[in-house]
C-alpha atoms as a PDB file:
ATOM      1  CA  UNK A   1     -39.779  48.333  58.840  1.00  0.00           C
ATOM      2  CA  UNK A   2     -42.543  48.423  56.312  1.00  0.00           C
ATOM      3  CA  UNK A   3     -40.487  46.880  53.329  1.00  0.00           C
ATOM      4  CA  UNK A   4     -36.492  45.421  53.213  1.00  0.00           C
ATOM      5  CA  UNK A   5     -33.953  47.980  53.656  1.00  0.00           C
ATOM      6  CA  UNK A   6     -30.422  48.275  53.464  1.00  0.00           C
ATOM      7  CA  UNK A   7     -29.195  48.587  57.224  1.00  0.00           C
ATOM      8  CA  UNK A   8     -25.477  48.797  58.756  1.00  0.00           C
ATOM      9  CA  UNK A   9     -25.988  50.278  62.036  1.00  0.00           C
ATOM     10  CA  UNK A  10     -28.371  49.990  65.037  1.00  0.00           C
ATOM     11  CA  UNK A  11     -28.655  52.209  68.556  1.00  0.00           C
ATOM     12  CA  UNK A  12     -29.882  51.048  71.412  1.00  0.00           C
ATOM     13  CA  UNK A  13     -30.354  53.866  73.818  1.00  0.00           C
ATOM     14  CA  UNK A  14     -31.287  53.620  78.066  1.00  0.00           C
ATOM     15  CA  UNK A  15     -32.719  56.758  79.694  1.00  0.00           C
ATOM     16  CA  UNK A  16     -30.007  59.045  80.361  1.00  0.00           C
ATOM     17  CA  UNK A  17     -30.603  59.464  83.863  1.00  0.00           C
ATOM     18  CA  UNK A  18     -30.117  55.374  84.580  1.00  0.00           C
ATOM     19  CA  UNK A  19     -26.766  53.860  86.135  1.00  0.00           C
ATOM     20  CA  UNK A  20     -24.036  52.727  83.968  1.00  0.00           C
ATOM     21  CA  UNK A  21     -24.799  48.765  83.221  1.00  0.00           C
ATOM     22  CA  UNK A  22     -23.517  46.084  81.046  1.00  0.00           C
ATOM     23  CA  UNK A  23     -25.668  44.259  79.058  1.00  0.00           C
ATOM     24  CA  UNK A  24     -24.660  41.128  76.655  1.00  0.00           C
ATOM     25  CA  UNK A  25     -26.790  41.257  73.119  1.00  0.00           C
ATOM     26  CA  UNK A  26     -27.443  39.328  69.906  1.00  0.00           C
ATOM     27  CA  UNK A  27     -28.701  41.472  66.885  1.00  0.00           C
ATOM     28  CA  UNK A  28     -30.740  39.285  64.175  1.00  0.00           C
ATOM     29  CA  UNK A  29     -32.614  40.377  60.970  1.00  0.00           C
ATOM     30  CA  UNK A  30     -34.887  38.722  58.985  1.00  0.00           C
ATOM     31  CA  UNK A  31     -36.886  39.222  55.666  1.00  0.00           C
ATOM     32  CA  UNK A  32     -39.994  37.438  56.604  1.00  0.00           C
ATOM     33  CA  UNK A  33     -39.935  37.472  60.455  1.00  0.00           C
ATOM     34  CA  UNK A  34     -39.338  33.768  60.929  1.00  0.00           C
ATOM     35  CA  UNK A  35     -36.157  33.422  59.909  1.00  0.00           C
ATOM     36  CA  UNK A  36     -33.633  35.204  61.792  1.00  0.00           C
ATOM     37  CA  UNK A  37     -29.999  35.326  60.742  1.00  0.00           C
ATOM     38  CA  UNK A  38     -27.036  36.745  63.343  1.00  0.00           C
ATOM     39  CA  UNK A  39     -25.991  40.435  62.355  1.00  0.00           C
ATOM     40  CA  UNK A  40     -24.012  40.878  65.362  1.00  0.00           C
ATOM     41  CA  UNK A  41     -22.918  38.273  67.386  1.00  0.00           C
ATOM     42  CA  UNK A  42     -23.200  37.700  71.221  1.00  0.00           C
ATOM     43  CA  UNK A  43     -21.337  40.326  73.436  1.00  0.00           C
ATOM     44  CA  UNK A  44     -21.182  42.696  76.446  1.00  0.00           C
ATOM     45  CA  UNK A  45     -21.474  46.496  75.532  1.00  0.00           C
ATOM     46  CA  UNK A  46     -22.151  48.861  78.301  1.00  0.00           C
ATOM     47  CA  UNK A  47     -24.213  51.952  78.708  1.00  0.00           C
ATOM     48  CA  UNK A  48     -23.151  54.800  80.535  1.00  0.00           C
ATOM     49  CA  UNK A  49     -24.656  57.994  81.407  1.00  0.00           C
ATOM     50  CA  UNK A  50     -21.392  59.787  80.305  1.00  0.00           C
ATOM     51  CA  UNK A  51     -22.056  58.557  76.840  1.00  0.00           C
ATOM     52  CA  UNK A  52     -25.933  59.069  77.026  1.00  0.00           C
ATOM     53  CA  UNK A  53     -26.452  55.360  77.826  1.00  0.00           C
ATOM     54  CA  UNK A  54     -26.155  54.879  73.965  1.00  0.00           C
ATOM     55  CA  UNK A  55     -24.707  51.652  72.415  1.00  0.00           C
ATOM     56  CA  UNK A  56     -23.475  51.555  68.653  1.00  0.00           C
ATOM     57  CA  UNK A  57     -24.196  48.109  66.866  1.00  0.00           C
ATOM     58  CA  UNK A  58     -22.609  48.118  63.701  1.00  0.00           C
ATOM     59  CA  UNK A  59     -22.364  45.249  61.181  1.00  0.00           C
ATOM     60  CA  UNK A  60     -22.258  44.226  57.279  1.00  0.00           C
ATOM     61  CA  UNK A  61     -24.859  46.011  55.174  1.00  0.00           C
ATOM     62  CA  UNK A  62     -27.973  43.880  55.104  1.00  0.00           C
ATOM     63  CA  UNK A  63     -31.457  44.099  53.872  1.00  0.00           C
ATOM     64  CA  UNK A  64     -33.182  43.346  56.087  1.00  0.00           C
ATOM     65  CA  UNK A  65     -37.267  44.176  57.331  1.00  0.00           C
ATOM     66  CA  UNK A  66     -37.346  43.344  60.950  1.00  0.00           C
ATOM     67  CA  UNK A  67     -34.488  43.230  63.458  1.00  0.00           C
ATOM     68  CA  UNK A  68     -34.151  41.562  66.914  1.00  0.00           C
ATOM     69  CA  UNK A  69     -32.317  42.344  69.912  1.00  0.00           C
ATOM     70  CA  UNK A  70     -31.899  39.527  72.275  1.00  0.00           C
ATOM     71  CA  UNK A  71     -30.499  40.266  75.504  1.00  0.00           C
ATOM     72  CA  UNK A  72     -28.926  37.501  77.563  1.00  0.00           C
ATOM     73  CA  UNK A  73     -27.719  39.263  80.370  1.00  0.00           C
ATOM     74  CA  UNK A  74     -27.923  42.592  82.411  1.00  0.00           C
ATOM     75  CA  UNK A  75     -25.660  43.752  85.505  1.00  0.00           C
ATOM     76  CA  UNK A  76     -27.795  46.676  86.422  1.00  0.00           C
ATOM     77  CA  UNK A  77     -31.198  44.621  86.448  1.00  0.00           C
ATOM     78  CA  UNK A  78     -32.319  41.145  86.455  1.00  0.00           C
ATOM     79  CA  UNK A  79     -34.281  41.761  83.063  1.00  0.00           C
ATOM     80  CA  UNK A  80     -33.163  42.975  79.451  1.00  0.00           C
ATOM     81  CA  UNK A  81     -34.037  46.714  78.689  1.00  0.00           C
ATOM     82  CA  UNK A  82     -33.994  49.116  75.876  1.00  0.00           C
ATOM     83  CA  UNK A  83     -35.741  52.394  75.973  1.00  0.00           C
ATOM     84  CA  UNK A  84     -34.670  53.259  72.259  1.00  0.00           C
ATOM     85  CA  UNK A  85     -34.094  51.203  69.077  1.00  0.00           C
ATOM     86  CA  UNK A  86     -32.466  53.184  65.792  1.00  0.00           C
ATOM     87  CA  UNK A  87     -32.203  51.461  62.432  1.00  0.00           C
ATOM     88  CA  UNK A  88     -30.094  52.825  60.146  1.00  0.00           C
ATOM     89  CA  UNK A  89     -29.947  52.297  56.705  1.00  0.00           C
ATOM     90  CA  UNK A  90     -26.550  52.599  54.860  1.00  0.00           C
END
């Protein structure tokens, strides 16, 4: 984002027409890019078509400028993916 924001809720989204998966994922933020801090801690969240391959992150509000998805695993694909990545800010 172009300055810190208050955020509380992220969506990761798939395209809608891809196979239901499981994928395990870390959200960080940081303030100056360097320094990430854990907003979310490791786990498995799956997307499925029947709920527009959309995962809800939600967390503590934080200001935060830049945000971080690291995925660690993937059933559906030997590599992390994300089509879509929402910040919201509370």
């Amino acid at each position: 984002m172009g300055s810190a924001r208050s955020a509380s809720r992220v969506v990761l989204q798939l395209p809608a027409g891809w196979g239901a998966r499981t994928q395990t994922l870390t959200l960080g933020g940081s303030t100056d890019g360097i320094t990430f801090t854990t907003l979310k801690s490791s786990a498995a969240h799956t997307f499925d078509p029947s709920t527009r391959n959309t995962v809800t992150l939600t967390f503590p509000a934080a200001t935060q400028r830049y945000f971080r998805v690291t995925i660690t695993a993937n059933s559906g694909w030997p590599a992390g993916q994300v089509s879509e990545f929402q910040i919201w800010t509370s």
